[in-house]
N, C-alpha and C. Protein backbone atom coordinates (compact mmCIF):
# COMPACT_ATOMS: atom_id res chain seq x y z
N UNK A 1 112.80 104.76 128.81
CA UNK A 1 112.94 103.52 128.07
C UNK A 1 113.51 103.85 126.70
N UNK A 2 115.00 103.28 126.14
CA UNK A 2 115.26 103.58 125.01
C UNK A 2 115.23 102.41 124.24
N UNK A 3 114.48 102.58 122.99
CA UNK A 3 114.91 101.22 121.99
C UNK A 3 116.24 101.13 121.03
N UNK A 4 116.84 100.58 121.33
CA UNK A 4 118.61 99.81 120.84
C UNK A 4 118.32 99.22 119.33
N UNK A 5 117.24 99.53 119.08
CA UNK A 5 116.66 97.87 117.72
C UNK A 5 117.30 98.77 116.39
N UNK A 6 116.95 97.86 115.71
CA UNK A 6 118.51 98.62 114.48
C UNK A 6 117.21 99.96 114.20
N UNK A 7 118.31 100.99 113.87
CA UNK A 7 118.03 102.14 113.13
C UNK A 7 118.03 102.17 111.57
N UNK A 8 117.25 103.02 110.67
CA UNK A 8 116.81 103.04 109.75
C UNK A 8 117.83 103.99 108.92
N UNK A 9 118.84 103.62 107.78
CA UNK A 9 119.78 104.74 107.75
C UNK A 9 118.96 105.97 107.53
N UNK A 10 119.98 106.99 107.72
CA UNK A 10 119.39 108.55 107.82
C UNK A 10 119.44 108.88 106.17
N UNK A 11 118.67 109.67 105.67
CA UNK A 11 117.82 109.77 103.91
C UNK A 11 118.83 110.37 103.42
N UNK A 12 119.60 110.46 102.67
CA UNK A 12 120.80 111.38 101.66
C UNK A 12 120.31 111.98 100.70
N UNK A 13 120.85 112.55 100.46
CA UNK A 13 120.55 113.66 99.36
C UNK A 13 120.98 113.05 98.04
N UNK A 14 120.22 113.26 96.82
CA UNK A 14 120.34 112.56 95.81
C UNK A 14 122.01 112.57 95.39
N UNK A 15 122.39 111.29 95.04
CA UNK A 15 123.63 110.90 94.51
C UNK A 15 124.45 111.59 93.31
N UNK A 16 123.86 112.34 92.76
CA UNK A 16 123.94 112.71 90.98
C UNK A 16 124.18 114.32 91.17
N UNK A 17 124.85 114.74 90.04
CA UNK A 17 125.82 116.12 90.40
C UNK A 17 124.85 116.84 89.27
N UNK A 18 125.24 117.84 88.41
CA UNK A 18 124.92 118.71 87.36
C UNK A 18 125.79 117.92 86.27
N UNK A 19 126.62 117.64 86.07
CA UNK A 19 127.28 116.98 85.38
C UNK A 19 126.40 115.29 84.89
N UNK A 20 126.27 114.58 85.46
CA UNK A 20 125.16 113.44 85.07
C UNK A 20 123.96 114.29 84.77
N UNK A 21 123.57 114.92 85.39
CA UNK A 21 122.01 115.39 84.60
C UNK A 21 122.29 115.67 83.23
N UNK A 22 123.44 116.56 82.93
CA UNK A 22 123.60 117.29 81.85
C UNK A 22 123.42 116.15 80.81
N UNK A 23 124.51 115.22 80.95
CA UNK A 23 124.43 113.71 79.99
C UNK A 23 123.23 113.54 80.14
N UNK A 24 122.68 113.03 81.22
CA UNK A 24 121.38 112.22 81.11
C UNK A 24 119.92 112.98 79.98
N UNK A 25 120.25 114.46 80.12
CA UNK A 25 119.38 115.31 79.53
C UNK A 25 119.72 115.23 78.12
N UNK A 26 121.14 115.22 77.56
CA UNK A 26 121.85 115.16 76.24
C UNK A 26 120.87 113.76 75.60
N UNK A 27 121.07 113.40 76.08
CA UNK A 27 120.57 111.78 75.97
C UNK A 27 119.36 111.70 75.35
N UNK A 28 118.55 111.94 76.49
CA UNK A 28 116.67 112.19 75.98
C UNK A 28 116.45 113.20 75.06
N UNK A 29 117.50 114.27 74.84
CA UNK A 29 117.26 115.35 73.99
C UNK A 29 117.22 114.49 72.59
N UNK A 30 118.50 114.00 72.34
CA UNK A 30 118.57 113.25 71.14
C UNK A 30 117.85 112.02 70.98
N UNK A 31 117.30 111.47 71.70
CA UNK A 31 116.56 110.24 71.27
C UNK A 31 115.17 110.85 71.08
N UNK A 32 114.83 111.72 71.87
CA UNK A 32 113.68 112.75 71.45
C UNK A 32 113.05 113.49 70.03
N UNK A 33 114.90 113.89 69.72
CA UNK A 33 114.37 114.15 68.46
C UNK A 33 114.48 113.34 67.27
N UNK A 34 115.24 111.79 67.44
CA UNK A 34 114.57 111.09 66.82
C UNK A 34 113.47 110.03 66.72
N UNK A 35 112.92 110.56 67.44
CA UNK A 35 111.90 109.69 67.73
C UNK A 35 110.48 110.90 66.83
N UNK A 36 110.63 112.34 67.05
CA UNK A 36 110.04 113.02 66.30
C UNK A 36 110.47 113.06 65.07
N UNK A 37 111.41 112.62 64.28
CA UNK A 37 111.32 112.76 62.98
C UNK A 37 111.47 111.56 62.63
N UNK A 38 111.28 110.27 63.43
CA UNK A 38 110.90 109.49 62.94
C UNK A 38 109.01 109.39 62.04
N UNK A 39 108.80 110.06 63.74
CA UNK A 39 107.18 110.49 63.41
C UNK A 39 106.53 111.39 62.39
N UNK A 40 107.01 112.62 62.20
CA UNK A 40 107.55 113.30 61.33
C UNK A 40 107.71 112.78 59.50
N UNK A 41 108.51 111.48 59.49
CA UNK A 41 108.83 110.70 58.63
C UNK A 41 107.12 109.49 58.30
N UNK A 42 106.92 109.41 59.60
CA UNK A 42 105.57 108.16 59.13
C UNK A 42 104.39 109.62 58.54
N UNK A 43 104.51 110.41 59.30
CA UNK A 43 103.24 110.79 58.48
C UNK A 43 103.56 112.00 57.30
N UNK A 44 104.70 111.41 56.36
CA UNK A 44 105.26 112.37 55.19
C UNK A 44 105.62 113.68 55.26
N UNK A 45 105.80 114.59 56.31
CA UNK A 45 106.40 115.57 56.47
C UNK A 45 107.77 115.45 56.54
N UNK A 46 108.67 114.68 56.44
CA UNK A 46 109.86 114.72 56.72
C UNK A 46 110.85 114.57 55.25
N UNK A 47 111.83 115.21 54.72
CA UNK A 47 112.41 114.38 53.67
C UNK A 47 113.72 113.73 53.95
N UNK A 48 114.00 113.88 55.25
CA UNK A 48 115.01 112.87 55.40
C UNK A 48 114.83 111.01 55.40
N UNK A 49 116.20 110.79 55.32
CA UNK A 49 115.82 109.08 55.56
C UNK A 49 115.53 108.78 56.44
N UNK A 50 114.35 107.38 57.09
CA UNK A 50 114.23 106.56 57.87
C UNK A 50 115.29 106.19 58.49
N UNK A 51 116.51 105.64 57.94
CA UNK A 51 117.65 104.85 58.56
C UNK A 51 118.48 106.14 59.55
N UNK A 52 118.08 107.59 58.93
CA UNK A 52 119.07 108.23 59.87
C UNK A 52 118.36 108.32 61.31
N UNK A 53 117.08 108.48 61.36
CA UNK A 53 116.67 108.59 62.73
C UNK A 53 117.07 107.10 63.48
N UNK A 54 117.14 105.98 63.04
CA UNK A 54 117.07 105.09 63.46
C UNK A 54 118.57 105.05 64.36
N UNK A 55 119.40 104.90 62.87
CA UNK A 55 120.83 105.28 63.30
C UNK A 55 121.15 106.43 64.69
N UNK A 56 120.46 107.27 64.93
CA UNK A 56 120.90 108.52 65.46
C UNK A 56 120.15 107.62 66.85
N UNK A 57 118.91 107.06 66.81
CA UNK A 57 118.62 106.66 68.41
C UNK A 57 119.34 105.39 68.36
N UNK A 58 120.08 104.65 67.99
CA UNK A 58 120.95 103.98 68.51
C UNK A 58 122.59 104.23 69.09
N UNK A 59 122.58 104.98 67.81
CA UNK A 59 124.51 105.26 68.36
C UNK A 59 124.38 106.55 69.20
N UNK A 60 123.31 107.32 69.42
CA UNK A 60 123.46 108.39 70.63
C UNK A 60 123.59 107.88 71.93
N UNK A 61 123.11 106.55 72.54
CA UNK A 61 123.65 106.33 74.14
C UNK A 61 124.88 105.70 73.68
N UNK A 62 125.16 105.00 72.60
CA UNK A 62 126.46 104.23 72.81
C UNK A 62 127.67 105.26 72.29
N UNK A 63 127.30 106.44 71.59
CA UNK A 63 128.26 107.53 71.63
C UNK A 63 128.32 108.70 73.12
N UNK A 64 127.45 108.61 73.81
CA UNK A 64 127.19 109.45 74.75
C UNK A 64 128.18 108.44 76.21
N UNK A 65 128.22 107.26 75.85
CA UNK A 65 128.87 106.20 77.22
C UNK A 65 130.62 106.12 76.50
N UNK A 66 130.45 106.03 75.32
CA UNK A 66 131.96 106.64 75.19
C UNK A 66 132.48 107.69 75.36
N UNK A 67 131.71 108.94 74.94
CA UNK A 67 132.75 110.01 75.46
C UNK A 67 132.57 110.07 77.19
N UNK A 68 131.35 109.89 78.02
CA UNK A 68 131.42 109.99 79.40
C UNK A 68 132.74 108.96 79.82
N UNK A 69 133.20 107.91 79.23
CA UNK A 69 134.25 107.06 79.50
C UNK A 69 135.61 107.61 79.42
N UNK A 70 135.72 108.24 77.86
CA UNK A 70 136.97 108.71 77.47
C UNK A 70 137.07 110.41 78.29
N UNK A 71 135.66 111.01 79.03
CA UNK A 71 136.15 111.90 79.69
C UNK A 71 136.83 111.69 81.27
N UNK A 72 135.88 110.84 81.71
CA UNK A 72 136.32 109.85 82.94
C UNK A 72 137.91 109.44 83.06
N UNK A 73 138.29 108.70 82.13
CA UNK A 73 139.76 108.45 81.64
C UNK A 73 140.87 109.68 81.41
N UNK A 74 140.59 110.64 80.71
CA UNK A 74 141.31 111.98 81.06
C UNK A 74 140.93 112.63 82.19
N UNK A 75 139.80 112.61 83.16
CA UNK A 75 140.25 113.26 84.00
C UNK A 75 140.92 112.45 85.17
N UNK A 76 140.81 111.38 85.08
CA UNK A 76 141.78 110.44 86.24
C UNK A 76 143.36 110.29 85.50
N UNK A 77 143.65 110.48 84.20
CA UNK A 77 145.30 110.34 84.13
C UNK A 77 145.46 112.25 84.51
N UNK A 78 144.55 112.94 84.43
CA UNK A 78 144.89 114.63 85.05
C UNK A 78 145.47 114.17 86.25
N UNK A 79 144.41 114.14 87.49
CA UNK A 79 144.46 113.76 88.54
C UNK A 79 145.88 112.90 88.81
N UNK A 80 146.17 111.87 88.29
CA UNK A 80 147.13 110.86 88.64
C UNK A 80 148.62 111.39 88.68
N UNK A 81 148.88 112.44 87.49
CA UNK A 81 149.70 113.43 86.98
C UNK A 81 150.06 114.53 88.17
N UNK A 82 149.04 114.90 88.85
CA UNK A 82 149.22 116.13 90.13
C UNK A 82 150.10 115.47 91.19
């Protein structure tokens, strides 16, 4: 007796290369460390400014999605070029 009834797709292996980890790790590294010298900063050990940690966990993913873009973009006009 065989059952025909839909099959369950077969499990893949995670989607993501060394290359996305690397970003993804860049990422948490830097929001990491401002998030410690923000902390750093609340309890007076720090003499830098407030605004730079702030600054630094904001424009680090939106600087980190531009260069992954502008690398994306050179390597497809490489490619297009061959």
């Amino acid at each position: 007796m065989s059952d025909n009834g839909p099959q369950p797709p077969p499990k893949r292996p995670f989607q993501f290369g060394l290359a996305s980890m690397l970003l993804v790790m860049v990422l948490f590294s830097v929001l990491a460390a401002a998030l410690a010298g923000m902390l750093h900063r609340h309890q007076g050990r720090s003499t830098m400014q407030p605004g730079f940690f702030v600054l630094m966990a904001i424009a680090a993913p939106m600087g980190l999605m531009i260069l992954a873009s502008l690398l994306r973009a050179v390597m497809r006009y490489i490619n297009r070029r061959r």
